[in-house]
Protein backbone atom coordinates (compact mmCIF):
# COMPACT_ATOMS: atom_id res chain seq x y z
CA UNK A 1 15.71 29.83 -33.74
CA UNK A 2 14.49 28.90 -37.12
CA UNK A 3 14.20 25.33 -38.58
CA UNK A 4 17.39 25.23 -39.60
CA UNK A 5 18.59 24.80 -36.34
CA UNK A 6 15.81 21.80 -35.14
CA UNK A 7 17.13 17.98 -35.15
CA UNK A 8 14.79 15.17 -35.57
CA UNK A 9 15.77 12.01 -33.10
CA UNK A 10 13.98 8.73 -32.85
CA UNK A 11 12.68 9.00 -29.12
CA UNK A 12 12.81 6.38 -27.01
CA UNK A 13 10.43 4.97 -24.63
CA UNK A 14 10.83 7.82 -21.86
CA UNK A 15 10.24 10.00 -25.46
CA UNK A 16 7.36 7.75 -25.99
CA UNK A 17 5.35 8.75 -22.54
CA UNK A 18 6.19 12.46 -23.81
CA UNK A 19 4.31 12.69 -26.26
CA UNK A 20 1.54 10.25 -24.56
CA UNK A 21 1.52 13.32 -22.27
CA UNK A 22 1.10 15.97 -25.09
CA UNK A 23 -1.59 13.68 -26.52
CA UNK A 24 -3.64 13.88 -23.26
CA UNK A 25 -3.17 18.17 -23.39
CA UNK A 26 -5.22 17.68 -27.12
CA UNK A 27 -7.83 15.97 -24.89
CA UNK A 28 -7.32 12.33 -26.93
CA UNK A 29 -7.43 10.43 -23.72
CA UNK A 30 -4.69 8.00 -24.33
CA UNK A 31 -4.62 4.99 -21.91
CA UNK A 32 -2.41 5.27 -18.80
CA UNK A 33 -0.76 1.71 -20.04
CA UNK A 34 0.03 2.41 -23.58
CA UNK A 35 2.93 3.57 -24.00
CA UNK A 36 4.48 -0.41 -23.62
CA UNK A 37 2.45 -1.91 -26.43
CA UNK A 38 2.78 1.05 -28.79
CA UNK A 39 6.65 0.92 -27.99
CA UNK A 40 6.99 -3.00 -28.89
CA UNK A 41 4.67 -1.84 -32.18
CA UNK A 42 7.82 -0.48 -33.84
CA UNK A 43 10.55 0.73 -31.26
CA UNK A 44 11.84 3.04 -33.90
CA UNK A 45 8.60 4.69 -35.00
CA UNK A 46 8.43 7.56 -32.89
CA UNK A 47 10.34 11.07 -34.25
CA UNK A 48 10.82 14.12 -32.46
CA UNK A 49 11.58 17.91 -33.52
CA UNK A 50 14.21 19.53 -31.42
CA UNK A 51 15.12 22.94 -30.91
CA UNK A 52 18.70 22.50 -29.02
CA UNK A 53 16.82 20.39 -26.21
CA UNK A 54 13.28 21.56 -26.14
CA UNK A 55 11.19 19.33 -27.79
CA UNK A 56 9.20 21.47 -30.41
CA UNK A 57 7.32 18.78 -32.59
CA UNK A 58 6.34 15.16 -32.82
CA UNK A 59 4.75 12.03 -35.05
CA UNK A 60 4.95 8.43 -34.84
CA UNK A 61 5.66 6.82 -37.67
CA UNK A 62 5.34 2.88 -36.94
CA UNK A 63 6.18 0.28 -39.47
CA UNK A 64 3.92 -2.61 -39.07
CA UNK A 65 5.04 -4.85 -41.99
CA UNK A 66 7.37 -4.40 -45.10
CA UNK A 67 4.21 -2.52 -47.22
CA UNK A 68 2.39 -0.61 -44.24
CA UNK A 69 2.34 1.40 -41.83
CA UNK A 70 0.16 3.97 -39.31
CA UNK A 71 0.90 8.17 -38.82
CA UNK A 72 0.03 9.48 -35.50
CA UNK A 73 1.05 11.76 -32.82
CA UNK A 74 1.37 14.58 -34.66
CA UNK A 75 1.41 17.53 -32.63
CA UNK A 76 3.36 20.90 -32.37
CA UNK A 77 3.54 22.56 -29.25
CA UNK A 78 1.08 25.72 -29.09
CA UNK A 79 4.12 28.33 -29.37
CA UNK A 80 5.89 26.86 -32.05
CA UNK A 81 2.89 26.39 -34.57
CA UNK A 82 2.83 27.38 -38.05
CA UNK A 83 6.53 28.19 -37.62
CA UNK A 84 7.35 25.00 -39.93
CA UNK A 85 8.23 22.96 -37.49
CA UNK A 86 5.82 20.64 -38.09
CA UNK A 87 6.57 20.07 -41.33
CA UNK A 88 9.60 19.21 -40.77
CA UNK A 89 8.92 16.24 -38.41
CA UNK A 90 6.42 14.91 -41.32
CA UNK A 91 8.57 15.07 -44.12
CA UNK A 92 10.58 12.78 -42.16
CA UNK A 93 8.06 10.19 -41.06
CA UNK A 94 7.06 10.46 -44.72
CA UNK A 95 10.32 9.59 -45.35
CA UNK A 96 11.18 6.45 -43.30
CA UNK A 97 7.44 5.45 -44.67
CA UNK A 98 8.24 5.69 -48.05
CA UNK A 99 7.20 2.42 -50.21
CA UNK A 100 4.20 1.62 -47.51
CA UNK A 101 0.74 1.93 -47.29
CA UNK A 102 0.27 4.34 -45.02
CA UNK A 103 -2.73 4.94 -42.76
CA UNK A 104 -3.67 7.86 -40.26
CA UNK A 105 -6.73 8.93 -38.05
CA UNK A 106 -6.67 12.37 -38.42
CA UNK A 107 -8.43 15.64 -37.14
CA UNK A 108 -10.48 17.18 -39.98
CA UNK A 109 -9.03 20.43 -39.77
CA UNK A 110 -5.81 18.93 -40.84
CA UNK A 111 -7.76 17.14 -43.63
CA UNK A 112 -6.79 19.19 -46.67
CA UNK A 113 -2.83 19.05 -45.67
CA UNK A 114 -2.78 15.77 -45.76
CA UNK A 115 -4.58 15.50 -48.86
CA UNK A 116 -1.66 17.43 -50.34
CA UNK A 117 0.43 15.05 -49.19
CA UNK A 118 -1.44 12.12 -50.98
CA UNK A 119 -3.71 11.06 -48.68
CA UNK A 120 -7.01 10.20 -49.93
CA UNK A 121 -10.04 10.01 -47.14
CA UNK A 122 -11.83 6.75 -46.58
CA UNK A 123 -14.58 7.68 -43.94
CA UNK A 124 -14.91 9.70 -41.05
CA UNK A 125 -14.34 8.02 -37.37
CA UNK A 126 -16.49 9.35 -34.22
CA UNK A 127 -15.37 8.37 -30.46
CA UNK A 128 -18.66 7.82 -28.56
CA UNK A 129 -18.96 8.43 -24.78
CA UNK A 130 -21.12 7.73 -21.98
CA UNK A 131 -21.83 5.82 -18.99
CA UNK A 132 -23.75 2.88 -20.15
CA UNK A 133 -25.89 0.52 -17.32
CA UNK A 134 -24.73 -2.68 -18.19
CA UNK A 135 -24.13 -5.83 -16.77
CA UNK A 136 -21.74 -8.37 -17.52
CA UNK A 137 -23.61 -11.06 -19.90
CA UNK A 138 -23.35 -14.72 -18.18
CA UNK A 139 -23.09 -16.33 -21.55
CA UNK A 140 -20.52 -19.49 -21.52
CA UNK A 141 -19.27 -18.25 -25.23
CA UNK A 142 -17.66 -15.17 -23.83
CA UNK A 143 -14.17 -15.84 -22.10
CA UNK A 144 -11.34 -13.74 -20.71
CA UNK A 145 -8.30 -13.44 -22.89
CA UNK A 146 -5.45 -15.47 -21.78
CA UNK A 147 -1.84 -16.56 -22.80
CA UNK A 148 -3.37 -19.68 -24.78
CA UNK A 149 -6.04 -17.73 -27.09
CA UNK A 150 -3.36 -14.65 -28.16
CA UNK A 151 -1.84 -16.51 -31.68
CA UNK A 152 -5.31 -16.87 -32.56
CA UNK A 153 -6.95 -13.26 -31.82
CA UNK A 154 -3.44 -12.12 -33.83
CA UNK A 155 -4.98 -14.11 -36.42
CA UNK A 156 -8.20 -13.07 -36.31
CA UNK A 157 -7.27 -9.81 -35.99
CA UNK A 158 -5.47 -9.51 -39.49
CA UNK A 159 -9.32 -9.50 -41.04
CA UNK A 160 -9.94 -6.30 -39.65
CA UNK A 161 -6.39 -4.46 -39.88
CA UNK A 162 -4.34 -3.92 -42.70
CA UNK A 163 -1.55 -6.29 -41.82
CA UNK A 164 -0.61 -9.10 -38.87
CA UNK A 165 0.16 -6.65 -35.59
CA UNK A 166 2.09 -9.40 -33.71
CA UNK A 167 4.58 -7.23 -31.85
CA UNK A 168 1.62 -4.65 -30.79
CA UNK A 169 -1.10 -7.22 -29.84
CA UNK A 170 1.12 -9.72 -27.91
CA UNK A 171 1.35 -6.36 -25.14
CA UNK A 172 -1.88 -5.25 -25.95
CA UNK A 173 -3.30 -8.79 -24.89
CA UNK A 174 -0.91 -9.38 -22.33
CA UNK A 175 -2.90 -10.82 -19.41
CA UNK A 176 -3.24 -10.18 -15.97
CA UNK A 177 -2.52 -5.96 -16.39
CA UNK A 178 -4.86 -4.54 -14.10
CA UNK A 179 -4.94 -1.65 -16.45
CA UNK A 180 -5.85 -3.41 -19.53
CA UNK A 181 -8.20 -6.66 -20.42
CA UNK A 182 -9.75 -8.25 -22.68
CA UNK A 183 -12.56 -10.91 -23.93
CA UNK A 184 -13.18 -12.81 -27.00
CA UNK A 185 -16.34 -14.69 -28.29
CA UNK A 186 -16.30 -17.85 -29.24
CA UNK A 187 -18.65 -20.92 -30.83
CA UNK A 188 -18.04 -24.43 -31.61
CA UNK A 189 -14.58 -23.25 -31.88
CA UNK A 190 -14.37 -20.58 -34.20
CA UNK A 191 -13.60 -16.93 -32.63
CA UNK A 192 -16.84 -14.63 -33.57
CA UNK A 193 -14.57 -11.42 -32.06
CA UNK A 194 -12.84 -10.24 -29.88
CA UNK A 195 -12.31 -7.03 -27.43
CA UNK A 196 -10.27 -4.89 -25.02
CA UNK A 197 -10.94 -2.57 -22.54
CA UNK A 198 -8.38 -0.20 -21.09
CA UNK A 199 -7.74 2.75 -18.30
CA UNK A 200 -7.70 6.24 -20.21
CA UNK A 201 -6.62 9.30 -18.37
CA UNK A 202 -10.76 10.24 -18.17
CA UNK A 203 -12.30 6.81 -17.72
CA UNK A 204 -12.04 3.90 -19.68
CA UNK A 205 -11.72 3.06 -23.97
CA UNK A 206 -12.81 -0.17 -25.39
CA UNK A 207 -10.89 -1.27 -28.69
CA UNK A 208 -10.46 -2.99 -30.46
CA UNK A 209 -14.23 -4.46 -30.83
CA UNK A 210 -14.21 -6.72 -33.76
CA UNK A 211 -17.29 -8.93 -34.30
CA UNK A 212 -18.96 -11.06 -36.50
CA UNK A 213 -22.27 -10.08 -35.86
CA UNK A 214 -24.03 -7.33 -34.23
CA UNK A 215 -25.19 -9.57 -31.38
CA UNK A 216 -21.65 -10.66 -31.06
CA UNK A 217 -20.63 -7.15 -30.40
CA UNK A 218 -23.20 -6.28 -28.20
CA UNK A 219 -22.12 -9.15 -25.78
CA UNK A 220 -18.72 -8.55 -26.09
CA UNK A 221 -19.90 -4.86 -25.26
CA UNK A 222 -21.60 -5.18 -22.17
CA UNK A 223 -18.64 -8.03 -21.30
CA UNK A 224 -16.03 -5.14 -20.73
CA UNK A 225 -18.39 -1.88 -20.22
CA UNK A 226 -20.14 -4.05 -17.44
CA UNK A 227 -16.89 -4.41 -15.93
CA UNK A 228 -16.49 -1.07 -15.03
CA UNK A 229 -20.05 -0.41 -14.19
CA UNK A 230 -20.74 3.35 -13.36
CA UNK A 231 -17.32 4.85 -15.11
CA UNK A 232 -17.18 6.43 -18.47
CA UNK A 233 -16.60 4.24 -21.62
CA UNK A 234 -15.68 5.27 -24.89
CA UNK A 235 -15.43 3.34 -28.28
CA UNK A 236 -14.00 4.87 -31.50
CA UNK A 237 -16.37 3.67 -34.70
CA UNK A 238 -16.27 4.10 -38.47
CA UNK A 239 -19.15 5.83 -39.10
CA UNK A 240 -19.95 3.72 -42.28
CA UNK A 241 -20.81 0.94 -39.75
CA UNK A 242 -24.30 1.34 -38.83
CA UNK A 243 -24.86 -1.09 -36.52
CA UNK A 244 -21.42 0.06 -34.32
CA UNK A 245 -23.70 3.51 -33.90
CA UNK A 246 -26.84 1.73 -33.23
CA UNK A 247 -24.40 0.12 -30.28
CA UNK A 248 -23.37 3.08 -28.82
CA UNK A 249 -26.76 4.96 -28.78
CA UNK A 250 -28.59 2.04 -27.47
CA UNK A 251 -26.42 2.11 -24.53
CA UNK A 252 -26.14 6.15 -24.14
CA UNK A 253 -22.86 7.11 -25.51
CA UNK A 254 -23.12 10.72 -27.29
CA UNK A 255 -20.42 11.61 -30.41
CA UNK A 256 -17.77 13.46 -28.80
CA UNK A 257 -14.92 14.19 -31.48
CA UNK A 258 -14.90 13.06 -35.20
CA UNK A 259 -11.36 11.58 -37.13
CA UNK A 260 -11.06 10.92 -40.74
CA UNK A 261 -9.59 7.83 -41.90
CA UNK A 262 -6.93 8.21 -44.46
CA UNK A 263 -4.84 6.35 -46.76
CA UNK A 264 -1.83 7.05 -48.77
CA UNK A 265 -0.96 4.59 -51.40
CA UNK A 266 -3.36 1.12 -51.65
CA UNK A 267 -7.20 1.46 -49.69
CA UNK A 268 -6.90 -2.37 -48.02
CA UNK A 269 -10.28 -1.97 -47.89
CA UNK A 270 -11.09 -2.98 -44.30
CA UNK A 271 -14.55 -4.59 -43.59
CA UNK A 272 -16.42 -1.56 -41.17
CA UNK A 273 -19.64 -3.55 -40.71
CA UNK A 274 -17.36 -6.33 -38.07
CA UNK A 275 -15.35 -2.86 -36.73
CA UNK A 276 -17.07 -1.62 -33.87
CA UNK A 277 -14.11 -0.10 -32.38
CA UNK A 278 -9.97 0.78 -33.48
CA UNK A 279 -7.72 0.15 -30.92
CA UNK A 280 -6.10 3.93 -30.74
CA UNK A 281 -6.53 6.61 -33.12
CA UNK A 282 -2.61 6.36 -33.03
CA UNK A 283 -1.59 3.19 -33.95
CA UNK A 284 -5.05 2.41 -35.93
């Protein structure tokens, strides 16, 4: 079979956990819950390659807004690499991108091919991991996310992301999932930041971690990790912001795996220091 003969489908959600599998075989930990919030993200944003019914290739191509959007998933199964198979799923993600901003967390050895595909790299990402000894902070600014707080943290959340996220954060934020919570920081009013915390196939992630401060995001730190006191956290930083790595080494995470951030089209020129953690590698 040749590429010729492959098909390219949107997948569904039952496609969705697919590849959600395949991304745990790379080792990305994905969370066991994501599959509903990255769904809701863009419900047409997820392309497979076929080869009559084996699935051969995949990318997610999810359109956040009218001007931008976020690459990930891209994967090839092992026997059917370099076979151009790949390619052919991201011309066509290219394609139903075309006219956005487009943004991607990539692994560096893929680095140069999507340079030649006009991406330009903005800094390098690490995911930290470790078991950090922390206790939950009793401080009466810190409170758990609820139904009432979520148009704001959408808000707030816009600062750090390239665009509004309703669709994704309204499931992301969804209380009361015993796989997935969050807590946000706030004084005289005003949110200072926000953060998540979810299940991953090998312990647990935190992201987003958005903060004003680097006290801010140390309570909101120990807030989650302490909730799952003696399990393994990760976090996934820009490395451009200092104080996220001070963060994760004052608590014992080690670097693990390294991502570059890339851009095709307009940088929107995100502000690292307050982004102590993305929310996925996949959907930014």
């Amino acid at each position: 079979m040749t590429p010729q003969n492959a098909r390219i489908p949107m997948m569904g959600e039952d496609g969705l956990l697919t590849m959600l599998e395949w991304a745990a075989r790379e080792g990305w930990n994905p969370g066991v819950d994501d599959a509903a919030p990255y769904f809701a993200a863009d419900p047409k944003g997820y392309l497979g390659c076929y080869l009559d019914n084996q699935l051969v290739s995949m990318v997610s191509a999810v359109k956040y807004s009218p001007s931008f959007g976020f690459l990930g998933f891209y994967i090839t199964h092992p026997k059917f690499r370099k076979q151009g198979y790949g390619s052919l799923v991201w011309r066509e993600a290219m394609r139903l991108l075309e006219g956005h901003t487009v943004g991607l967390d990539g692994v560096l050895e893929l680095q140069e091919n999507y340079e030649k595909s006009g991406f330009k790299l903005v800094h390098k990402n690490m995911r930290y991991s470790g078991m950090p000894n922390v206790n939950i902070p009793m401080d009466q600014r810190l409170s758990i996310i609820g139904n009432g707080i979520i148009p704001s943290l959408v808000k707030y959340d816009s600062n750090y992301f390239p665009t509004e996220r309703a669709d994704f954060l309204n499931r992301w934020l969804e209380p009361m999932n015993p796989m997935r919570w969050g807590l946000y920081l706030i004084e005289e009013g005003v949110i200072q930041g926000y953060g998540v915390i979810r299940a991953a196939i090998d312990g647990y992630r935190i992201g987003p971690l958005f903060a004003e401060t680097p006290r801010g995001a140390d309570l909101l730190f120990r807030g989650l990790a302490g909730s799952v006191k003696g399990e393994m956290v990760s976090i996934d930083l820009p490395l451009p912001n200092e104080d996220a790595v001070e963060l994760a080494e004052r608590y014992d995470l080690s670097p693990v795996s390294s991502t570059a951030r890339m851009y095709k089209g307009q940088d929107p020129n995100l502000p690292l220091k307050n982004i102590y953690s993305f929310a996925s590698y996949e959907l930014g």
